[in-house]
PDB file of N, CA and C in Angstrom:
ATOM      1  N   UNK A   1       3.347 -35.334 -36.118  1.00  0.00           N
ATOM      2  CA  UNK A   1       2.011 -35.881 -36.176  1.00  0.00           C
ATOM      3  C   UNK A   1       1.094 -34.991 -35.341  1.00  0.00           C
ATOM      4  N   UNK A   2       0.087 -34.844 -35.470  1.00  0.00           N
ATOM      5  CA  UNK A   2      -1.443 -33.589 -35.387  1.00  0.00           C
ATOM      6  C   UNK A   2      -2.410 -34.586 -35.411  1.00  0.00           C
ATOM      7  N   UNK A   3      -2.847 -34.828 -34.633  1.00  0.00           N
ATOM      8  CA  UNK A   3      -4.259 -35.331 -34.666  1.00  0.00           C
ATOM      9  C   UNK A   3      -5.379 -34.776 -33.940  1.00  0.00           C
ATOM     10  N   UNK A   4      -6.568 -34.069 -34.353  1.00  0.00           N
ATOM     11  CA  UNK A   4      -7.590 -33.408 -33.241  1.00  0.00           C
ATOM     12  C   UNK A   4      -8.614 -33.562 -33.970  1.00  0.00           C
ATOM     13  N   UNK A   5      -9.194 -34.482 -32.812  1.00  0.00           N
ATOM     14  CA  UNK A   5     -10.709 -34.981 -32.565  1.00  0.00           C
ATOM     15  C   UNK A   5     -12.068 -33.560 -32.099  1.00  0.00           C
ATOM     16  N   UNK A   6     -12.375 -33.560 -33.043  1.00  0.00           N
ATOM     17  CA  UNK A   6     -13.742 -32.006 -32.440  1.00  0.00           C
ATOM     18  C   UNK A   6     -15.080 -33.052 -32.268  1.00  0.00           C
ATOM     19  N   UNK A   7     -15.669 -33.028 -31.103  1.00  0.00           N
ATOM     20  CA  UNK A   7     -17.146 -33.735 -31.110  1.00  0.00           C
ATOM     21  C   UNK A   7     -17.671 -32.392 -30.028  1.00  0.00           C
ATOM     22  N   UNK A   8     -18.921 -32.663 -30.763  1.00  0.00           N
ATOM     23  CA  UNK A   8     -19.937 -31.951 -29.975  1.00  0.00           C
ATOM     24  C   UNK A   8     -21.028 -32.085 -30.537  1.00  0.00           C
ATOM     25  N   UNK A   9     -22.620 -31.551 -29.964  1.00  0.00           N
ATOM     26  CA  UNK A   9     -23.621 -31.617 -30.159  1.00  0.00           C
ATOM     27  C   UNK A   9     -24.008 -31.240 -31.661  1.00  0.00           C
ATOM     28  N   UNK A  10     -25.134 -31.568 -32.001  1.00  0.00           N
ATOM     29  CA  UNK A  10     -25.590 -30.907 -33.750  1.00  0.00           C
ATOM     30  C   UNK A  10     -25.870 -30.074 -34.000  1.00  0.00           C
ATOM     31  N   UNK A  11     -25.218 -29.224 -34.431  1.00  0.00           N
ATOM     32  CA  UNK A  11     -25.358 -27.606 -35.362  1.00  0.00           C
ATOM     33  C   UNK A  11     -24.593 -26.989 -33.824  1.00  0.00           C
ATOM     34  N   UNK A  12     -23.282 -27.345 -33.455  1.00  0.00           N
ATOM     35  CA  UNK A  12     -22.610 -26.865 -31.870  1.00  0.00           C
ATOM     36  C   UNK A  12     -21.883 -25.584 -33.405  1.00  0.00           C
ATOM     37  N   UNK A  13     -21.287 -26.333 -34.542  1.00  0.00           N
ATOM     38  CA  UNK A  13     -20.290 -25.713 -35.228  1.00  0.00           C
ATOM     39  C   UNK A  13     -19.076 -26.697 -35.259  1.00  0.00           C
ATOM     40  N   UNK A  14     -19.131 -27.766 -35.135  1.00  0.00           N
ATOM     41  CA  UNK A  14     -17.848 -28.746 -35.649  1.00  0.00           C
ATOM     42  C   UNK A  14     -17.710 -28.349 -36.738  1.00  0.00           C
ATOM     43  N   UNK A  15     -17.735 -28.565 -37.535  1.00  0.00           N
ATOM     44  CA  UNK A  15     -17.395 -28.315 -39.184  1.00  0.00           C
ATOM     45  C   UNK A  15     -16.874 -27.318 -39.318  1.00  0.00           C
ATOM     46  N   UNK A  16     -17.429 -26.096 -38.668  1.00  0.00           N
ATOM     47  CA  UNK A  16     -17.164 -24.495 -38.866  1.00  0.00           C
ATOM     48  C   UNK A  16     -15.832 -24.567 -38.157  1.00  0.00           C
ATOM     49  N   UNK A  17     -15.577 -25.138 -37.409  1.00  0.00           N
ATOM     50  CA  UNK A  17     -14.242 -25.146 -35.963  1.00  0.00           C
ATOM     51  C   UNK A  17     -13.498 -25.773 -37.284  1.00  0.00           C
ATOM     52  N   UNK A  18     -13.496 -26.994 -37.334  1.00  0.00           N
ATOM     53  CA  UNK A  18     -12.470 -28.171 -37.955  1.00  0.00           C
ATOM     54  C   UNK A  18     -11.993 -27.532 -39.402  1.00  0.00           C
ATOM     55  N   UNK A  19     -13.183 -26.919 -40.123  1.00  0.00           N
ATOM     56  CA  UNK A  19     -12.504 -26.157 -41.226  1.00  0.00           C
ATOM     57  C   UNK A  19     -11.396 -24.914 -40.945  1.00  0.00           C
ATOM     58  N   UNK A  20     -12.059 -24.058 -40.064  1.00  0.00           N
ATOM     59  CA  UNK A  20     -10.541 -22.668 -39.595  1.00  0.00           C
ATOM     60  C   UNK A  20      -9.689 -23.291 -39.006  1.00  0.00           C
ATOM     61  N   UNK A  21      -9.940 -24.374 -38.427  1.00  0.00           N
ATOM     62  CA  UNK A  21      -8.069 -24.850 -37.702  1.00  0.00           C
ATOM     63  C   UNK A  21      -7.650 -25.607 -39.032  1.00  0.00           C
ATOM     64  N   UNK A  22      -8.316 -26.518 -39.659  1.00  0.00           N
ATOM     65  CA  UNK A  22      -7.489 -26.806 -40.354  1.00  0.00           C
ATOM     66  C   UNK A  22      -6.725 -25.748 -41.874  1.00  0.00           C
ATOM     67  N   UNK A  23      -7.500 -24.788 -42.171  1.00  0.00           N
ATOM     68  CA  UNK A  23      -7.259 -23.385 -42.809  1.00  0.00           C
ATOM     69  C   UNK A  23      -5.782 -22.743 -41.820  1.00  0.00           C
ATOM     70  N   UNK A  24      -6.002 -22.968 -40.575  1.00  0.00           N
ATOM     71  CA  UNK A  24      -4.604 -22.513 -39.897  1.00  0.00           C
ATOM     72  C   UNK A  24      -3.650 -23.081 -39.776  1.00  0.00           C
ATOM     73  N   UNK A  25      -3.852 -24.258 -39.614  1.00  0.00           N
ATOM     74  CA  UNK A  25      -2.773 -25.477 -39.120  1.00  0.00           C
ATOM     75  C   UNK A  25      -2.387 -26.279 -40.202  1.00  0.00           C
ATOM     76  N   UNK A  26      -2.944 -25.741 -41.513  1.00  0.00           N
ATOM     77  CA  UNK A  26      -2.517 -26.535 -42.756  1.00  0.00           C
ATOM     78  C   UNK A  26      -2.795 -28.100 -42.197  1.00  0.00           C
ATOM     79  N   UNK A  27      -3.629 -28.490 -41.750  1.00  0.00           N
ATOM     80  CA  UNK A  27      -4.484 -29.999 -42.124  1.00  0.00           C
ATOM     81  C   UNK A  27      -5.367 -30.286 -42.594  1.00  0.00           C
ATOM     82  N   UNK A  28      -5.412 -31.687 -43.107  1.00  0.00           N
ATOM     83  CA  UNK A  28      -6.238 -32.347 -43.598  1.00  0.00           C
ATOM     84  C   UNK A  28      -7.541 -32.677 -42.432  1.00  0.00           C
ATOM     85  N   UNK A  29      -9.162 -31.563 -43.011  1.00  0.00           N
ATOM     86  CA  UNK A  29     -10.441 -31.830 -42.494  1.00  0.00           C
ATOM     87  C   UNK A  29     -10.817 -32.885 -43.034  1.00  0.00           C
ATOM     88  N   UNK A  30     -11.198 -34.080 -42.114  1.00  0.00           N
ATOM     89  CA  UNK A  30     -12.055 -34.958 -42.055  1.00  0.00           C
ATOM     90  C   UNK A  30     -13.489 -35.075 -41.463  1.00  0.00           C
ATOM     91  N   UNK A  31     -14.339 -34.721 -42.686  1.00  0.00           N
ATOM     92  CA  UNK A  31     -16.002 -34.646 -41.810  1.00  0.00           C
ATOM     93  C   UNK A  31     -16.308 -35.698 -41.764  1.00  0.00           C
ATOM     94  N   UNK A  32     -16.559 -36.373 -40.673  1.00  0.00           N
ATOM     95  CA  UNK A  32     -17.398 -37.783 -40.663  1.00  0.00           C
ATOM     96  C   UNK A  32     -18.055 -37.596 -41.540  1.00  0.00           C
ATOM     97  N   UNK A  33     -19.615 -37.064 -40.921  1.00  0.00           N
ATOM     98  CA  UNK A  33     -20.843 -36.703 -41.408  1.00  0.00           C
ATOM     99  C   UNK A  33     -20.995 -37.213 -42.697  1.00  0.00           C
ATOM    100  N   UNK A  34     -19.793 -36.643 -43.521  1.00  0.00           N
ATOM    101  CA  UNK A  34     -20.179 -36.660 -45.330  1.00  0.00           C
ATOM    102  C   UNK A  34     -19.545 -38.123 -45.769  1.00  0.00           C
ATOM    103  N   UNK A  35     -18.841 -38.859 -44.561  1.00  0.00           N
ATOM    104  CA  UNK A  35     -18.710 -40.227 -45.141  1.00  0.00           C
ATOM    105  C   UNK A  35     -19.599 -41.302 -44.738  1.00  0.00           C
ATOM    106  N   UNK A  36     -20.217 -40.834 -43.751  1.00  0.00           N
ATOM    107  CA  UNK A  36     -21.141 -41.894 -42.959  1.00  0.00           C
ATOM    108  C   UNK A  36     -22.237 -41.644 -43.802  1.00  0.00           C
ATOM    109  N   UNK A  37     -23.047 -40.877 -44.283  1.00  0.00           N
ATOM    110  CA  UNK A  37     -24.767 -40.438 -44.871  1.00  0.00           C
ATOM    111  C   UNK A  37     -23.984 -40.789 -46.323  1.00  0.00           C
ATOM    112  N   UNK A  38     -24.954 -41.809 -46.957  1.00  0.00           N
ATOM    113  CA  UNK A  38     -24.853 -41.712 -48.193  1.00  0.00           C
ATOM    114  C   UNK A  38     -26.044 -41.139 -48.717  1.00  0.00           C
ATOM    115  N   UNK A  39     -26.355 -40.792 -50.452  1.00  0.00           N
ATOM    116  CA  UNK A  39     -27.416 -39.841 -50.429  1.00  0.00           C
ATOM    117  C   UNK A  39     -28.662 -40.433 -50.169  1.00  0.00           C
ATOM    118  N   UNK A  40     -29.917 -39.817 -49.784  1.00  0.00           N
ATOM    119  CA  UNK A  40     -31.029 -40.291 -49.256  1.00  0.00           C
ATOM    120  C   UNK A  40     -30.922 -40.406 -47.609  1.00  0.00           C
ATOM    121  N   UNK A  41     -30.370 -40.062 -47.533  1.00  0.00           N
ATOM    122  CA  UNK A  41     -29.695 -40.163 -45.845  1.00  0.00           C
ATOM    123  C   UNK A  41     -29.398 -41.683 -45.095  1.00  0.00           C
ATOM    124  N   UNK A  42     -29.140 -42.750 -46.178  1.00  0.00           N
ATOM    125  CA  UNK A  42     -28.653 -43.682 -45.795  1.00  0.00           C
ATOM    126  C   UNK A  42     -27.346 -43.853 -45.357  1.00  0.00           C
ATOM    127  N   UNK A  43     -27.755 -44.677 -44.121  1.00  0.00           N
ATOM    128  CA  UNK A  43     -26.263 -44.954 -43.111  1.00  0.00           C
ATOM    129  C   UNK A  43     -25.212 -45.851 -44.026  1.00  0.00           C
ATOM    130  N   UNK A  44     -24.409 -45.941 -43.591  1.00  0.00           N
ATOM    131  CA  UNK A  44     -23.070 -46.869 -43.839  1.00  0.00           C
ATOM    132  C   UNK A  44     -23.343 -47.856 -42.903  1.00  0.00           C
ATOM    133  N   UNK A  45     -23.009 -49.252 -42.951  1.00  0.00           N
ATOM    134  CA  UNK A  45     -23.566 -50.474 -41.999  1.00  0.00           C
ATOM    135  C   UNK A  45     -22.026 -50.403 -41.469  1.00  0.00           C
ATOM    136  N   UNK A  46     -22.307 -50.330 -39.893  1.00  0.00           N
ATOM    137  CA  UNK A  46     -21.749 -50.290 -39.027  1.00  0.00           C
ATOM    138  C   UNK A  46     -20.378 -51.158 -39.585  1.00  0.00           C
ATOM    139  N   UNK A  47     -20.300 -52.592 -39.565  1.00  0.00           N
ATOM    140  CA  UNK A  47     -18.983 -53.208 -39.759  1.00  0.00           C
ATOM    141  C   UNK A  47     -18.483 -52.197 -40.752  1.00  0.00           C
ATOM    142  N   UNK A  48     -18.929 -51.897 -41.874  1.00  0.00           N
ATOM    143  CA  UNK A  48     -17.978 -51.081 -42.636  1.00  0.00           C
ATOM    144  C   UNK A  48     -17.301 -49.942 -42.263  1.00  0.00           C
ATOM    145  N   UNK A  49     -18.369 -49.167 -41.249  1.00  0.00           N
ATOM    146  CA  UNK A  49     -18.050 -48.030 -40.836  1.00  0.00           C
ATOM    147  C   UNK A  49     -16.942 -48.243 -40.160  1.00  0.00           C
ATOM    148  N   UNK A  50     -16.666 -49.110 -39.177  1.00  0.00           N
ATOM    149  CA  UNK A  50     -15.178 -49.544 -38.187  1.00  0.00           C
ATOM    150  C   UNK A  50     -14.427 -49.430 -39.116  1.00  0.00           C
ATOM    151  N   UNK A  51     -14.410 -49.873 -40.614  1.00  0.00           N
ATOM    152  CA  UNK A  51     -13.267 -50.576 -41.451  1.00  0.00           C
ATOM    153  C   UNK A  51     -12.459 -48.786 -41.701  1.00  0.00           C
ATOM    154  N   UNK A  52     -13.430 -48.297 -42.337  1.00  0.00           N
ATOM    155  CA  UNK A  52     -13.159 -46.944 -42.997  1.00  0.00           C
ATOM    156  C   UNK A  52     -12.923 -46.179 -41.699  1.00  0.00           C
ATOM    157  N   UNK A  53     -13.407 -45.835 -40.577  1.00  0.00           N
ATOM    158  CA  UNK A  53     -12.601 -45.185 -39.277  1.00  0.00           C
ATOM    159  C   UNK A  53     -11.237 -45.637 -39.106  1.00  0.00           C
ATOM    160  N   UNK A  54     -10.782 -46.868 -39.564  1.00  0.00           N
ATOM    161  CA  UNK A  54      -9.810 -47.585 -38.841  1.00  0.00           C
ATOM    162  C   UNK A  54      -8.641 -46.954 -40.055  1.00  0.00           C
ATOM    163  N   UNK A  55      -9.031 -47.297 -41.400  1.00  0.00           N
ATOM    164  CA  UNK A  55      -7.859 -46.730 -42.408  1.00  0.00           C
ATOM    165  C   UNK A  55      -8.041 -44.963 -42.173  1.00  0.00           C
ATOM    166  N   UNK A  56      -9.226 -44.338 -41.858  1.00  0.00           N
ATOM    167  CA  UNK A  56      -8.862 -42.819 -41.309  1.00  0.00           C
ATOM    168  C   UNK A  56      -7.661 -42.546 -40.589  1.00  0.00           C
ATOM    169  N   UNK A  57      -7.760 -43.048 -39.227  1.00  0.00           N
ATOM    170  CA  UNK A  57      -6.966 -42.612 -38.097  1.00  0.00           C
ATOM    171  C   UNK A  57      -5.640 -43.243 -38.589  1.00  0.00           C
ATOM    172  N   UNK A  58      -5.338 -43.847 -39.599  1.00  0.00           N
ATOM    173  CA  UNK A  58      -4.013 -44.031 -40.081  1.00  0.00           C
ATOM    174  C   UNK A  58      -3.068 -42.861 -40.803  1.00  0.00           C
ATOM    175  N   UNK A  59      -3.851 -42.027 -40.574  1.00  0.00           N
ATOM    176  CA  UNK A  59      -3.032 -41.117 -41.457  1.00  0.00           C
ATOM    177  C   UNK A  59      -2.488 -40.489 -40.630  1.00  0.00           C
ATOM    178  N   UNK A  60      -1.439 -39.790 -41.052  1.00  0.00           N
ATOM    179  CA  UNK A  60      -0.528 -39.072 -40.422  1.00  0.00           C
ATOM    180  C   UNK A  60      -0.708 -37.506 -39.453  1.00  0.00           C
ATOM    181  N   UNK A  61      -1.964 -36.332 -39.912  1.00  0.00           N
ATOM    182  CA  UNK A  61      -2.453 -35.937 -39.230  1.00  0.00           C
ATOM    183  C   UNK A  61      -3.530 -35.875 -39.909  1.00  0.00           C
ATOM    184  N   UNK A  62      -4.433 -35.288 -39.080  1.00  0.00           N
ATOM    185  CA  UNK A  62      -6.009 -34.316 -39.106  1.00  0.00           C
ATOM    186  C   UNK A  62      -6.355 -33.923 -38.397  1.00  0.00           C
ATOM    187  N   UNK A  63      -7.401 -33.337 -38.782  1.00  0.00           N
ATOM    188  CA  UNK A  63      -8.901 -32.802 -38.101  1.00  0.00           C
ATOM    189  C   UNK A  63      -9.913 -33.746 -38.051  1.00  0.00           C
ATOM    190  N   UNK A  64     -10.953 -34.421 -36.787  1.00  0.00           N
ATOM    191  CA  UNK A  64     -11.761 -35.201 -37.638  1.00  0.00           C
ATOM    192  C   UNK A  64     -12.573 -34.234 -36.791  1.00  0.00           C
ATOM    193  N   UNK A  65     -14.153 -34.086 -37.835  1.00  0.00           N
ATOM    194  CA  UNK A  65     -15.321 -34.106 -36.558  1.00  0.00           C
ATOM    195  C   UNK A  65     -16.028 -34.656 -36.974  1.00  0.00           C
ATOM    196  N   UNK A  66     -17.079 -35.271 -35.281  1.00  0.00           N
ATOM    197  CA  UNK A  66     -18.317 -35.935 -35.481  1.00  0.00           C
ATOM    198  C   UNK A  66     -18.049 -36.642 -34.523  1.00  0.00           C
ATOM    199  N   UNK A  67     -19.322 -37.180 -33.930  1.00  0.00           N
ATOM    200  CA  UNK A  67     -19.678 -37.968 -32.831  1.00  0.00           C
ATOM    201  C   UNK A  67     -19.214 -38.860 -33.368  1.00  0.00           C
ATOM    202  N   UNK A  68     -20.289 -39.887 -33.679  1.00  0.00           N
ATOM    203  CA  UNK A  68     -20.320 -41.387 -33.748  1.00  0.00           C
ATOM    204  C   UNK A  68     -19.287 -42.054 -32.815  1.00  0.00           C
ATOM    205  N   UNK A  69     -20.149 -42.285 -31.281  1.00  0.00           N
ATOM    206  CA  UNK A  69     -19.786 -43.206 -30.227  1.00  0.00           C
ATOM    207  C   UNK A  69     -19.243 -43.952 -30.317  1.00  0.00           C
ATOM    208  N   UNK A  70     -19.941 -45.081 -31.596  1.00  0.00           N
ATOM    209  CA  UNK A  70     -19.353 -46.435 -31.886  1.00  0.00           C
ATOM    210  C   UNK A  70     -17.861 -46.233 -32.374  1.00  0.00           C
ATOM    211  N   UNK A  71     -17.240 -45.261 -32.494  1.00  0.00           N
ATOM    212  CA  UNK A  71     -15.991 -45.912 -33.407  1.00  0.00           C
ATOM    213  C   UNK A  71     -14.961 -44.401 -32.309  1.00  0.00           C
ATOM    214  N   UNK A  72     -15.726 -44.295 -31.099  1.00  0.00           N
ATOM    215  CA  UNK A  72     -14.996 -42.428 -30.456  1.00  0.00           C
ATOM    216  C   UNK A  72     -13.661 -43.434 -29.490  1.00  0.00           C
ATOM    217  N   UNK A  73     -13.867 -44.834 -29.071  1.00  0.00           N
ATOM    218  CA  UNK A  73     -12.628 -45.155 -28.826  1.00  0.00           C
ATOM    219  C   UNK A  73     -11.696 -45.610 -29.905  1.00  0.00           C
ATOM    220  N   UNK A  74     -11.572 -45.755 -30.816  1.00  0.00           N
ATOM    221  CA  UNK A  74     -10.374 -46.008 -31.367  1.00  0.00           C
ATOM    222  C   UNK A  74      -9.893 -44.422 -32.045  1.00  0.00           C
ATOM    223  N   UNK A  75     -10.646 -43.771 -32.229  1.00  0.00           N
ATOM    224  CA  UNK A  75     -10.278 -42.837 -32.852  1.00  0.00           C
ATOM    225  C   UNK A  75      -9.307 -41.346 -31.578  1.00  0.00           C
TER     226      UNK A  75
END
């Protein structure tokens, strides 16, 4: 099991990081970002968002990046 959490500031390069390790380390990248914004730049309502973080971190490994505070302890 592999699990690594990348957070940092906006436009730091999470994405750019989380894609070459996972290109190296043969894992599965998980971008928040592109599950939380639906199009129009609408959010995901929070209870849901817990639901879908919670079946994420079930998997066996990844990469995730992205802030989002609300859900940085369980993950």
């Amino acid at each position: 099991m592999k699990k690594i959490l990348i957070i940092g500031s906006g436009g730091a390069g999470k994405s750019t990081l989380s894609r070459q390790l996972g290109n190296i380390l043969n894992l599965e990248v998980i971008h928040l970002d592109s599950l939380y914004w639906h199009p129009g730049w609408v959010e995901t309502p929070q209870p849901e968002w817990g639901q879908i973080v919670q079946e994420l971190i079930k998997r066996e490994s990844w990469i995730m990046d992205g802030n989002y505070s609300g859900t940085l302890d369980i993950r």
